[in-house]
Protein backbone atom coordinates (compact mmCIF):
# COMPACT_ATOMS: atom_id res chain seq x y z
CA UNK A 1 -28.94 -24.51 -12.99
CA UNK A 2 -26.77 -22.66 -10.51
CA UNK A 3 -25.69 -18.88 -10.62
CA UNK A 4 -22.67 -17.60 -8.90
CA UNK A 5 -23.04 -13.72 -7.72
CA UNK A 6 -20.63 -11.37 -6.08
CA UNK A 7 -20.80 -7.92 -4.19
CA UNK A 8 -18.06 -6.28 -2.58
CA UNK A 9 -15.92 -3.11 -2.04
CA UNK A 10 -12.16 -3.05 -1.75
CA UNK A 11 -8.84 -0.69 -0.76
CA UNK A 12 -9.54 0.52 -4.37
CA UNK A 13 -13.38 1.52 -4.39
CA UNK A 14 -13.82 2.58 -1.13
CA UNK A 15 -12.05 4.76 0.92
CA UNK A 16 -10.97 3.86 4.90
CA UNK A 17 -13.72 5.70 6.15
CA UNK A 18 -16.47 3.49 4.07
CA UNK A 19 -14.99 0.35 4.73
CA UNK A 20 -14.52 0.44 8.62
CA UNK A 21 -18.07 1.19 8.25
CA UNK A 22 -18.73 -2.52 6.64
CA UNK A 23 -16.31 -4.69 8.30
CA UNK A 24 -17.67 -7.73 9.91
CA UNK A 25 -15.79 -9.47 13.38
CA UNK A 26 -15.69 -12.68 13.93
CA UNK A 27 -18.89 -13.16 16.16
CA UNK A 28 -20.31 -10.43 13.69
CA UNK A 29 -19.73 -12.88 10.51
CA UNK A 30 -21.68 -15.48 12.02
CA UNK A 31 -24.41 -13.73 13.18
CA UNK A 32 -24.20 -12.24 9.41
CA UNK A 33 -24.69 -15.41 8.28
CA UNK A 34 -27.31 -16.84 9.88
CA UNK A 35 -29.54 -14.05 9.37
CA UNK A 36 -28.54 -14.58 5.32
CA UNK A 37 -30.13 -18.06 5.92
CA UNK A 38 -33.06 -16.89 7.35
CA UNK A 39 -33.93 -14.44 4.51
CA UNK A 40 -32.61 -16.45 1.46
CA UNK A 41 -32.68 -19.75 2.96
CA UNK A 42 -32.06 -21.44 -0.31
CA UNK A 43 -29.12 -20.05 -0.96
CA UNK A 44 -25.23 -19.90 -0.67
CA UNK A 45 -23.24 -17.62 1.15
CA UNK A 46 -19.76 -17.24 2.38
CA UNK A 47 -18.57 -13.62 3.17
CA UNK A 48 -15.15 -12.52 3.25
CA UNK A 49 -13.99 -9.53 5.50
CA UNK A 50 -10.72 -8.06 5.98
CA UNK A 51 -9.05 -4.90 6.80
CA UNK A 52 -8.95 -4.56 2.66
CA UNK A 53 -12.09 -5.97 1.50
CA UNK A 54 -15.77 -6.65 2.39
CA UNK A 55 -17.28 -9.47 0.44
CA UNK A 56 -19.89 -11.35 -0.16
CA UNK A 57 -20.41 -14.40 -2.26
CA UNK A 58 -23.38 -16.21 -3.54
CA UNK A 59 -24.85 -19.95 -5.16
CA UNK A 60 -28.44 -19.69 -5.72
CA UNK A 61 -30.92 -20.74 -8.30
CA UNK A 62 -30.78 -19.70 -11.82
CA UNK A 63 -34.26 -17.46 -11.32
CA UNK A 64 -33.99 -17.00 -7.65
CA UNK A 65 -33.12 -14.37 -4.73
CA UNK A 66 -30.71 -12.69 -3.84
CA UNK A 67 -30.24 -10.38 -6.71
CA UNK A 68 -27.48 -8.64 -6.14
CA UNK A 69 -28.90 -5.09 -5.35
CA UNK A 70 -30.55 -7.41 -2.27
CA UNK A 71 -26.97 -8.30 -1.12
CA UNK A 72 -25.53 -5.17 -0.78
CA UNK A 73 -28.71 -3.88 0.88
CA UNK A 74 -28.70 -7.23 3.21
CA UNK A 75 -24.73 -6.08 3.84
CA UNK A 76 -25.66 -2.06 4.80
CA UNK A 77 -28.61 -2.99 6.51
CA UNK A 78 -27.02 -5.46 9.11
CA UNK A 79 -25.04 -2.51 9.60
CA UNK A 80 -27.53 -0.34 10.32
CA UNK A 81 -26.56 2.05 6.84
CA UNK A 82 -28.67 3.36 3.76
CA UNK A 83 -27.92 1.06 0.97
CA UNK A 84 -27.49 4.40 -1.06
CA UNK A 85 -24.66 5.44 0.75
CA UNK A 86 -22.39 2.46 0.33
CA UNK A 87 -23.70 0.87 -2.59
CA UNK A 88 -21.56 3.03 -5.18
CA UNK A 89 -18.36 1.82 -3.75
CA UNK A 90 -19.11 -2.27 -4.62
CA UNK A 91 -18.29 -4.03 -7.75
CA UNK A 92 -20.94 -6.86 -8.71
CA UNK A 93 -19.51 -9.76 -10.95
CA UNK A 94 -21.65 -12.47 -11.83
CA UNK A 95 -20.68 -16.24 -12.53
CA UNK A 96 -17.14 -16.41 -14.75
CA UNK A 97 -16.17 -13.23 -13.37
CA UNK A 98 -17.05 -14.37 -9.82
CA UNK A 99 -14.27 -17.41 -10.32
CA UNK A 100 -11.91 -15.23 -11.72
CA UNK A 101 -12.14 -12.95 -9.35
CA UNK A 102 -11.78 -14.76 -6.42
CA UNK A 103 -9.16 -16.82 -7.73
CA UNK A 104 -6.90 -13.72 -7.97
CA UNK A 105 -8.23 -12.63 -4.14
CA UNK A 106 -6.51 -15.85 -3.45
CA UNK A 107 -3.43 -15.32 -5.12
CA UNK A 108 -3.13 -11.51 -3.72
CA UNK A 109 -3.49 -10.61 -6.99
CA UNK A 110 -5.84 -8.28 -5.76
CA UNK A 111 -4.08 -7.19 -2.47
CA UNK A 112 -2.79 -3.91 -1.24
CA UNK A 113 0.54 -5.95 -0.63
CA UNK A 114 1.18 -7.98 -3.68
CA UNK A 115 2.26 -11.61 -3.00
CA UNK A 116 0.94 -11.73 0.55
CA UNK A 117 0.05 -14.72 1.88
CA UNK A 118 -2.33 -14.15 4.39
CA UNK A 119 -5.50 -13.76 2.30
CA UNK A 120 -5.57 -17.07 1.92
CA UNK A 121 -5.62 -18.36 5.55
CA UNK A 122 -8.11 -15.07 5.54
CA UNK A 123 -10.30 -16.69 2.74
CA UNK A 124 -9.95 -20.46 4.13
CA UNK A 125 -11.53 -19.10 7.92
CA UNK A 126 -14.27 -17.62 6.05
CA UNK A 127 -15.07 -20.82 3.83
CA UNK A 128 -14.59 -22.27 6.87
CA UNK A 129 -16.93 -20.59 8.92
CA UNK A 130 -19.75 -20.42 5.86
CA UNK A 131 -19.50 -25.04 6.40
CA UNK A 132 -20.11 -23.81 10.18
CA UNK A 133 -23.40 -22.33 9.69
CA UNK A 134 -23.89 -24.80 6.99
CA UNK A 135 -24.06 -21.72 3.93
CA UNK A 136 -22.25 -23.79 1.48
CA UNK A 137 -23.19 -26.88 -0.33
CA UNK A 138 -22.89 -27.82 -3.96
CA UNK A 139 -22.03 -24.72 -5.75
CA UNK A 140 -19.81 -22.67 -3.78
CA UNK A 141 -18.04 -25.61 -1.86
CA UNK A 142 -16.26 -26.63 -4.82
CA UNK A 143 -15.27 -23.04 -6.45
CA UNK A 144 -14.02 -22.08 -2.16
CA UNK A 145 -11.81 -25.48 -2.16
CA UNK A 146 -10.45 -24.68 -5.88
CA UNK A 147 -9.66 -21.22 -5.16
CA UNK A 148 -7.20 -21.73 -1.95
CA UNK A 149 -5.68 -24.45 -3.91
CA UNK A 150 -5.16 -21.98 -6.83
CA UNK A 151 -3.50 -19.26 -4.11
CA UNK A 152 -1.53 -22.01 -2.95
CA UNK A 153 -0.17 -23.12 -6.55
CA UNK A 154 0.59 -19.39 -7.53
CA UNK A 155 2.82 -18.28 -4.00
CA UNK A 156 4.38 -21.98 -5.20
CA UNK A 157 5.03 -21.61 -8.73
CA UNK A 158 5.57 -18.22 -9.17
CA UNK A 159 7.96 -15.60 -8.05
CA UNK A 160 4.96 -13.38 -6.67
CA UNK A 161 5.82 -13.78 -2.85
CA UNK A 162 9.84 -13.53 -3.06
CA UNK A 163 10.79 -10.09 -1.37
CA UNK A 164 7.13 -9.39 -0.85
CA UNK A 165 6.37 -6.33 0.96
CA UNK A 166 4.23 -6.65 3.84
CA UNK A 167 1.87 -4.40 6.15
CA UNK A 168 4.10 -5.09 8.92
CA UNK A 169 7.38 -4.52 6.89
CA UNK A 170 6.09 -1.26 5.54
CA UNK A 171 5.07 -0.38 9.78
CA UNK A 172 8.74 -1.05 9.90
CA UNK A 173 9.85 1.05 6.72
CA UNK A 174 7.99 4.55 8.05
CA UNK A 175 9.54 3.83 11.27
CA UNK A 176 13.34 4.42 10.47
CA UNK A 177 12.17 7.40 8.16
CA UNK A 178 11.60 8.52 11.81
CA UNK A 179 13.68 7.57 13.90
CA UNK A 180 17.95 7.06 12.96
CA UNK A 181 18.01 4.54 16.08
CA UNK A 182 16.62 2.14 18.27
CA UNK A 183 18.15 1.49 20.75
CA UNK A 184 16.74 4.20 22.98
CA UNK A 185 13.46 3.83 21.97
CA UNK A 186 9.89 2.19 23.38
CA UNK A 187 7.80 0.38 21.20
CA UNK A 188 4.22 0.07 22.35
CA UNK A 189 1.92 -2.89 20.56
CA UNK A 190 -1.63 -2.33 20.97
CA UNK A 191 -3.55 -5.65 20.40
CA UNK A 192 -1.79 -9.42 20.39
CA UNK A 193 -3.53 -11.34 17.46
CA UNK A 194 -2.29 -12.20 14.28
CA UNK A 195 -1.52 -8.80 12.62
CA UNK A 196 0.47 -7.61 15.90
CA UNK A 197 2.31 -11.06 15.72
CA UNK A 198 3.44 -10.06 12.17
CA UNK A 199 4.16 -6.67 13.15
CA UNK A 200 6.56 -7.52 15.87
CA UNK A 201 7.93 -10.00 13.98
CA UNK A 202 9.36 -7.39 11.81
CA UNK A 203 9.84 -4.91 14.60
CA UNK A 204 12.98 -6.97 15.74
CA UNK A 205 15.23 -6.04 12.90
CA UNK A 206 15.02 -3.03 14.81
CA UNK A 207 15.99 -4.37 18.34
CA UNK A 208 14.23 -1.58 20.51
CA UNK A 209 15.14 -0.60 23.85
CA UNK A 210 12.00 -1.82 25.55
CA UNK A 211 8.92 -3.38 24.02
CA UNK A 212 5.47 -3.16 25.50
CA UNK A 213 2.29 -5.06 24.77
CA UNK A 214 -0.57 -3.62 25.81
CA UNK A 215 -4.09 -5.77 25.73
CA UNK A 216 -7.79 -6.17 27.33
CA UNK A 217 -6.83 -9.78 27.64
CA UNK A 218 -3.71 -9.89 29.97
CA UNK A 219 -3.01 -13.66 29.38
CA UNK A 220 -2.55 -12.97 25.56
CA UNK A 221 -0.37 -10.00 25.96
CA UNK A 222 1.83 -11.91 28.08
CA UNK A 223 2.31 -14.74 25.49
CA UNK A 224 2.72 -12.87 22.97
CA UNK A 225 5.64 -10.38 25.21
CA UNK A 226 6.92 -13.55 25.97
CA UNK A 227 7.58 -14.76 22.23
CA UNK A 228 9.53 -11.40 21.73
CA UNK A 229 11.49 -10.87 24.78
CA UNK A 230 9.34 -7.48 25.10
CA UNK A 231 6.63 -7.09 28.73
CA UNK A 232 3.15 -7.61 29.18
CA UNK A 233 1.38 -3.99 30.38
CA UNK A 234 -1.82 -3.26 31.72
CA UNK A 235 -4.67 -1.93 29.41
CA UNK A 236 -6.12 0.15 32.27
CA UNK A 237 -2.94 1.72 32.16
CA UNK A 238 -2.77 2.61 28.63
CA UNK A 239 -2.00 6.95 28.56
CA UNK A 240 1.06 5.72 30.79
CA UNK A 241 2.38 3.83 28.31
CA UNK A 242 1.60 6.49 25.08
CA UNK A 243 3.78 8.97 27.55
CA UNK A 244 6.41 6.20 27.17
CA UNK A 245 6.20 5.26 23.51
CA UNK A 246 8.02 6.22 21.02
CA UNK A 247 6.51 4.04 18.06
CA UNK A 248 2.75 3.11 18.75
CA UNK A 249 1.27 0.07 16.34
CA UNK A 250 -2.65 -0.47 16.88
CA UNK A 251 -4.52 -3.44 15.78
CA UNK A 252 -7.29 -4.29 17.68
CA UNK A 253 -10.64 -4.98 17.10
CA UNK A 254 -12.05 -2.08 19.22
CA UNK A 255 -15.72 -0.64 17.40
CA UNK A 256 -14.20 2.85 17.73
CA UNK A 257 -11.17 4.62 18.02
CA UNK A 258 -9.37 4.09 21.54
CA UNK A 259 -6.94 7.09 21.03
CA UNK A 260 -8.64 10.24 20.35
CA UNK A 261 -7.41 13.63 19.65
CA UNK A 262 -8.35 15.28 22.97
CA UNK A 263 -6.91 12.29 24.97
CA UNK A 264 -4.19 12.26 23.25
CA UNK A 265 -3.60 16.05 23.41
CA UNK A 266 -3.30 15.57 27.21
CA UNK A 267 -0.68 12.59 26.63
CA UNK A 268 1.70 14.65 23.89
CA UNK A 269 1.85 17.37 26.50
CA UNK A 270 3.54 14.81 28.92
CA UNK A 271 5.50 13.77 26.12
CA UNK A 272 7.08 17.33 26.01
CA UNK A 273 6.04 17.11 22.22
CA UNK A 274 8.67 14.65 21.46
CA UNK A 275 8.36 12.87 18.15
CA UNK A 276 5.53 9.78 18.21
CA UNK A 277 5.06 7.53 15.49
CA UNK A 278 1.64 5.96 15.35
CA UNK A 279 0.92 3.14 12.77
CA UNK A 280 -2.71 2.05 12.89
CA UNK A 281 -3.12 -0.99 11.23
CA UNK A 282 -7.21 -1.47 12.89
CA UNK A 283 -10.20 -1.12 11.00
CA UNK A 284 -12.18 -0.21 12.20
CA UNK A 285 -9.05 2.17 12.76
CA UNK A 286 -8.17 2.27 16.26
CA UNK A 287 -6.55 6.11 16.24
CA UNK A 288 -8.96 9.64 15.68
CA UNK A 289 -7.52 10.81 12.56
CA UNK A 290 -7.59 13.97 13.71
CA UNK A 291 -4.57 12.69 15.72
CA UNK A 292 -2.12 12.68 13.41
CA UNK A 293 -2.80 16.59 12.97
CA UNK A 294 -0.78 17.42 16.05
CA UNK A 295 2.80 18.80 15.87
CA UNK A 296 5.76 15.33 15.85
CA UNK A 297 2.64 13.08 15.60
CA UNK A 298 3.57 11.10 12.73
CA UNK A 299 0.21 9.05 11.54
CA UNK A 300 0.20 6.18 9.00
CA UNK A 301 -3.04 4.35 8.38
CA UNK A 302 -3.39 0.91 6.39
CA UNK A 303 -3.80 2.65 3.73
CA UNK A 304 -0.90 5.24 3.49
CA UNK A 305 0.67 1.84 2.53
CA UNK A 306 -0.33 2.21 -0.80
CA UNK A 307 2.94 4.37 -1.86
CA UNK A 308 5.47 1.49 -1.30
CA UNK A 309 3.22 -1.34 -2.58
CA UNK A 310 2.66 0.41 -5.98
CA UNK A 311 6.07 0.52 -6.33
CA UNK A 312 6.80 -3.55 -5.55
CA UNK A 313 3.82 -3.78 -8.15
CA UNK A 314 5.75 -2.41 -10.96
CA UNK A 315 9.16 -4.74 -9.80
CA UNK A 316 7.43 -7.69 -10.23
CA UNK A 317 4.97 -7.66 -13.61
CA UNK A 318 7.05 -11.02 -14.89
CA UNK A 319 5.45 -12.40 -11.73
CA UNK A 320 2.31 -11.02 -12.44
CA UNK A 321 2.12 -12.28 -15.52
CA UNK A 322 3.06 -15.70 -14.82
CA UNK A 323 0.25 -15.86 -11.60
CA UNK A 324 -2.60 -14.82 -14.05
CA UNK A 325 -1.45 -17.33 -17.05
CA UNK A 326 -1.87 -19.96 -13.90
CA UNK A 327 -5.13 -18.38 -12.52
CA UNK A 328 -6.73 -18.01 -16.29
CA UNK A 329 -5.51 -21.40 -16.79
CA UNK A 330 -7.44 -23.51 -13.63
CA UNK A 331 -10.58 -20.90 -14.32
CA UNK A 332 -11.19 -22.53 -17.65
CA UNK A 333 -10.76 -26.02 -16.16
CA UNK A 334 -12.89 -25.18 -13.33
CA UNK A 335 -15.86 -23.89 -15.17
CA UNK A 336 -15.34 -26.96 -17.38
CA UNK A 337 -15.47 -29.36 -14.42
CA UNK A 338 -18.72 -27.36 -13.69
CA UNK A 339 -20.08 -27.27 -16.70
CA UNK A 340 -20.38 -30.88 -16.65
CA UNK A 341 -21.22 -31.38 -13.43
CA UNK A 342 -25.02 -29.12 -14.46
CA UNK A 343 -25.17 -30.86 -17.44
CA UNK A 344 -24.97 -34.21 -17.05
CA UNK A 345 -28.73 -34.58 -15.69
CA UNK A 346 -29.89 -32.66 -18.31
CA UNK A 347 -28.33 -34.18 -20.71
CA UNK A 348 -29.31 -37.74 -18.91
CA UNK A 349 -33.00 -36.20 -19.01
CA UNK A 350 -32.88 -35.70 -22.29
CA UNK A 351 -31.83 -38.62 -23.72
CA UNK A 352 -34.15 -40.86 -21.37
CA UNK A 353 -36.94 -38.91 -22.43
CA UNK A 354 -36.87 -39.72 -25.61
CA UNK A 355 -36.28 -42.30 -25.84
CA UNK A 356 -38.53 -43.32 -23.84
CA UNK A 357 -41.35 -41.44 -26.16
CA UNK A 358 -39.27 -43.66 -29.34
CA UNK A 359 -39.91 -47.28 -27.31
CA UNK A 360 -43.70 -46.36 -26.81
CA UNK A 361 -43.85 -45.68 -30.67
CA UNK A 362 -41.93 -48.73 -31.81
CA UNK A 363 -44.49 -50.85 -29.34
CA UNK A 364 -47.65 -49.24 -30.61
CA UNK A 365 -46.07 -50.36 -34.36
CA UNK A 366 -45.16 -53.73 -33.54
CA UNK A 367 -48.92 -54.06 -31.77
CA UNK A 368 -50.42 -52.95 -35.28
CA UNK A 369 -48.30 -55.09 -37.64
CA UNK A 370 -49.28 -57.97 -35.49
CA UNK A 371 -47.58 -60.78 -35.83
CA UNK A 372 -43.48 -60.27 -35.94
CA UNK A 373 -40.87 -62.18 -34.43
CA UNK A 374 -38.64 -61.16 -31.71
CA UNK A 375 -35.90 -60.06 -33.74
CA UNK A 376 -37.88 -57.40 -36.04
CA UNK A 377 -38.81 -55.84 -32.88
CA UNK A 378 -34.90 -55.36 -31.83
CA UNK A 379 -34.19 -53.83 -35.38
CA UNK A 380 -37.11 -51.52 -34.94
CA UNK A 381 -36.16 -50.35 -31.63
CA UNK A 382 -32.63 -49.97 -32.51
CA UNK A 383 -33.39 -48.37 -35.38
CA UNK A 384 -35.64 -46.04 -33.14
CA UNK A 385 -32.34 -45.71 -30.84
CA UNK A 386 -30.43 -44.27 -33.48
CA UNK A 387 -32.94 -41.63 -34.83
CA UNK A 388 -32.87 -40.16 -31.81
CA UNK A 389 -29.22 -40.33 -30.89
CA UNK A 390 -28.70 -38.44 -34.27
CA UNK A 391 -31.79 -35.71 -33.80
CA UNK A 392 -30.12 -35.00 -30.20
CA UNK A 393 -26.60 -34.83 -31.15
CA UNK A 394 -26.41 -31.33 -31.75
CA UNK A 395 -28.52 -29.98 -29.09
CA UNK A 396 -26.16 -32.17 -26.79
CA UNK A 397 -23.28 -30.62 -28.51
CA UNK A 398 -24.57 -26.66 -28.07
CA UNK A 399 -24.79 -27.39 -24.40
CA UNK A 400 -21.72 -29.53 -24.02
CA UNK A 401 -19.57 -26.39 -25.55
CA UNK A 402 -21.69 -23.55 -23.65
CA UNK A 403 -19.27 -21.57 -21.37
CA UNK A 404 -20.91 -23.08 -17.93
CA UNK A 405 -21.80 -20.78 -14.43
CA UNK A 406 -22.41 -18.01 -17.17
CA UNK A 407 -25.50 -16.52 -19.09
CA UNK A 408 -25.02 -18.50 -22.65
CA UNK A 409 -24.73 -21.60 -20.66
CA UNK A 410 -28.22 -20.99 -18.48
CA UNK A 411 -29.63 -19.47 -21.40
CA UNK A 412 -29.05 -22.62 -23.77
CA UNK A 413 -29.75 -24.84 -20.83
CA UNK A 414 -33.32 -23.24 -20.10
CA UNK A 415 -33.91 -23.43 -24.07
CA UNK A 416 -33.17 -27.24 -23.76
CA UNK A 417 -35.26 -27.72 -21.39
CA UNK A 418 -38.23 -25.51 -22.63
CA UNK A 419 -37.82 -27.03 -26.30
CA UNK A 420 -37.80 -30.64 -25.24
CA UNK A 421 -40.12 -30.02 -23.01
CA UNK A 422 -37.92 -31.30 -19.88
CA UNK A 423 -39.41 -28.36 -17.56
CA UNK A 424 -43.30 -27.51 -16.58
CA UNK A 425 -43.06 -24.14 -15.58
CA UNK A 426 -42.36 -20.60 -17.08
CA UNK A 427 -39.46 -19.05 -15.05
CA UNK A 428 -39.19 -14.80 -15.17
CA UNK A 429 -36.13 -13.57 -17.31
CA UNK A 430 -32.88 -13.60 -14.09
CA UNK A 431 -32.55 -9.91 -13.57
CA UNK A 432 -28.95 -10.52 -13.46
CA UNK A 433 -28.51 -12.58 -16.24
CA UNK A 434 -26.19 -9.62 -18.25
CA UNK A 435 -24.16 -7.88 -15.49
């Protein structure tokens, strides 16, 4: 019997400053991993990380490690924090409410930008990654495979993702509440992965005079200038280009902030205190805070996004409504394709078992009674056959209707198997059998 466990904090339980504190990069997610495998080597894992969310999900045994106070310490201590400190700011769902819950992750359900669609290439790397350090097997590789196919069917059959807004359309949005025009004006891209590809994307609406990409890696900045008409620039020469900027977008994957306060104190002095526009879509976020304290410094982090998102929210609930009909929908087949999956064996078990113990009773008869043809000996042992068909139907029944991957189910399970005495061994109450 499997249990399904989740820990994790989000954009709603934990503010920026927390969660830059627990985000994993990429080399950091496998490393994470592997060292999960060496302390609970006989379990699941796949952990999801984003700019929104910090999660980690688990398949273990019913009576087995991790509990989930062990996750979240495993989580802080990787990242070298009391457990204390963070551990108010995760939600902990166990089994249903683990597949519910990551089905509407999936769906962006549970996004800062409602109907986005990139938490689902965001969950499928992580899966992905989890079958690269070989973390998944025959719990969570089914729920991970059912959940981006549930994302996919919502965006699909739903009206979720039409006129969605996203991070880099809101980057866009602040900027003309800036700035009337354009034309005149220098935007500066700092980073050239997949959030600055979205971001310029958008940017071009706005058809600025000059477009910079600044990155450590030269080669990318200049493919990604080149997809946008806009120039490659040196990272070395980055406080020449801030003097230039009008409209500053950071998303790199720097540790720390690469534009602090006193640097950039120096660089808005240049600027004759002209008006600056810094979107920092990092986290770890890229740009001091303190930064945006400075007179014409206008600072927006990825969560100042909030405000417009709450308000698509409330534009779309007939959307909203339709994607969770659809996600409560495949949750109940799911943990009904589960459910039989963990209790076919038993169930198997049980019924071998006796009646095996029924064919050793009808032999020992037929050996006392003597003699006795061939054919007495079939109606005794189908007669046997049927007793214990009919004594097992309704224990069969109980577990057949038991809600699967939740406490009833295990709990009914383990009772099975204790009162038919299918198991050898006493196992300690799960101390997260109730959460």
């Amino acid at each position: 019997m499997q249990r399904l466990l989740l820990v994790g904090l989000n954009h709603t339980t934990a503010p920026l400053e927390i969660r830059e504190k627990l985000v994993f990069s990429g080399q950091q997610r496998n490393l994470a991993l592997q060292a999960f495998r060496q302390q609970f080597h006989e379990a699941e894992a796949v952990l999801v990380s984003t700019c929104n969310r910090v999660e980690l999900y688990v398949g273990r045994a019913l009576h087995s490690h991790p509990r989930d106070d062990e996750m979240i310490e495993f989580l802080a201590a990787y990242h070298g924090l009391p457990a204390e400190e963070v551990a108010p700011h995760f939600y902990r769902k166990t089994d249903k409410d683990v597949v519910t819950h990551l089905f509407s992750v999936t769906s962006s359900l549970d996004s800062m930008v409602l109907g986005e669609t990139q938490i689902i290439g965001q969950v499928r790397d992580a899966y992905e990654l989890a079958q690269t350090e070989s973390t998944v097997a025959g719990t969570l590789n089914p729920l991970f495979q059912r959940a981006i196919s549930v994302g996919k069917q919502v965006i699909s059959q739903t009206s979720l993702a039409e006129g969605h807004v996203s991070v880099a359309s809101v980057a866009v949005d602040y900027a003309k509440r800036i700035f009337d025009h354009f034309a005149d004006k220098t935007v500066l891209s700092i980073g050239a992965g997949k959030m600055a590809t979205l971001v310029l994307q958008s940017f071009q609406i706005l058809k600025p005079g000059k477009l910079l990409v600044c990155n450590r890696d030269g080669l990318k900045a200049g493919e990604l200038a080149s997809r946008f008409s806009g120039m490659p620039v040196s990272y070395d020469d980055l406080a020449k280009h801030l003097v230039a900027a009008d409209v500053v977008i950071t998303s790199t994957g720097a540790p720390r902030a690469i534009i602090t306060r006193e640097m950039f104190e120096a660089i808005h002095r240049q600027r004759r205190y002209r008006p600056v526009f810094l979107i920092d879509i990092a986290l770890p976020r890229n740009i001091d805070p303190a930064v945006g304290e400075m007179e014409n410094v206008y600072l927006y982090n990825i969560d100042d996004l909030q405000q417009v998102v709450s308000s698509a929210h409330s534009l779309r609930a007939s959307a909203v409504t339709a994607a969770r009909e659809i996600i409560q929908k495949q949750v109940e087949e799911f943990l009904s394709s589960q459910r039989s999956r963990q209790v076919g064996p038993l169930i198997e078990n049980l019924y071998q078992r006796y009646h095996d113990m029924a064919m050793e009773e009808v032999a020992r008869t037929v050996r006392k009674l003597g003699q006795g043809g061939n054919g007495e000996r079939e109606r005794l042992e189908e007669l046997a056959r049927r007793i214990v068909n009919k004594l097992l139907h309704d224990p069969v029944k109980m577990i057949r209707n038991s809600e699967g991957l939740a406490s009833p189910a295990d709990q009914s399970m383990h009772i099975v198997e204790k009162l038919f005495g299918l198991t050898e061994s006493e196992h300690p109450r799960d101390p997260d059998a109730h959460k």
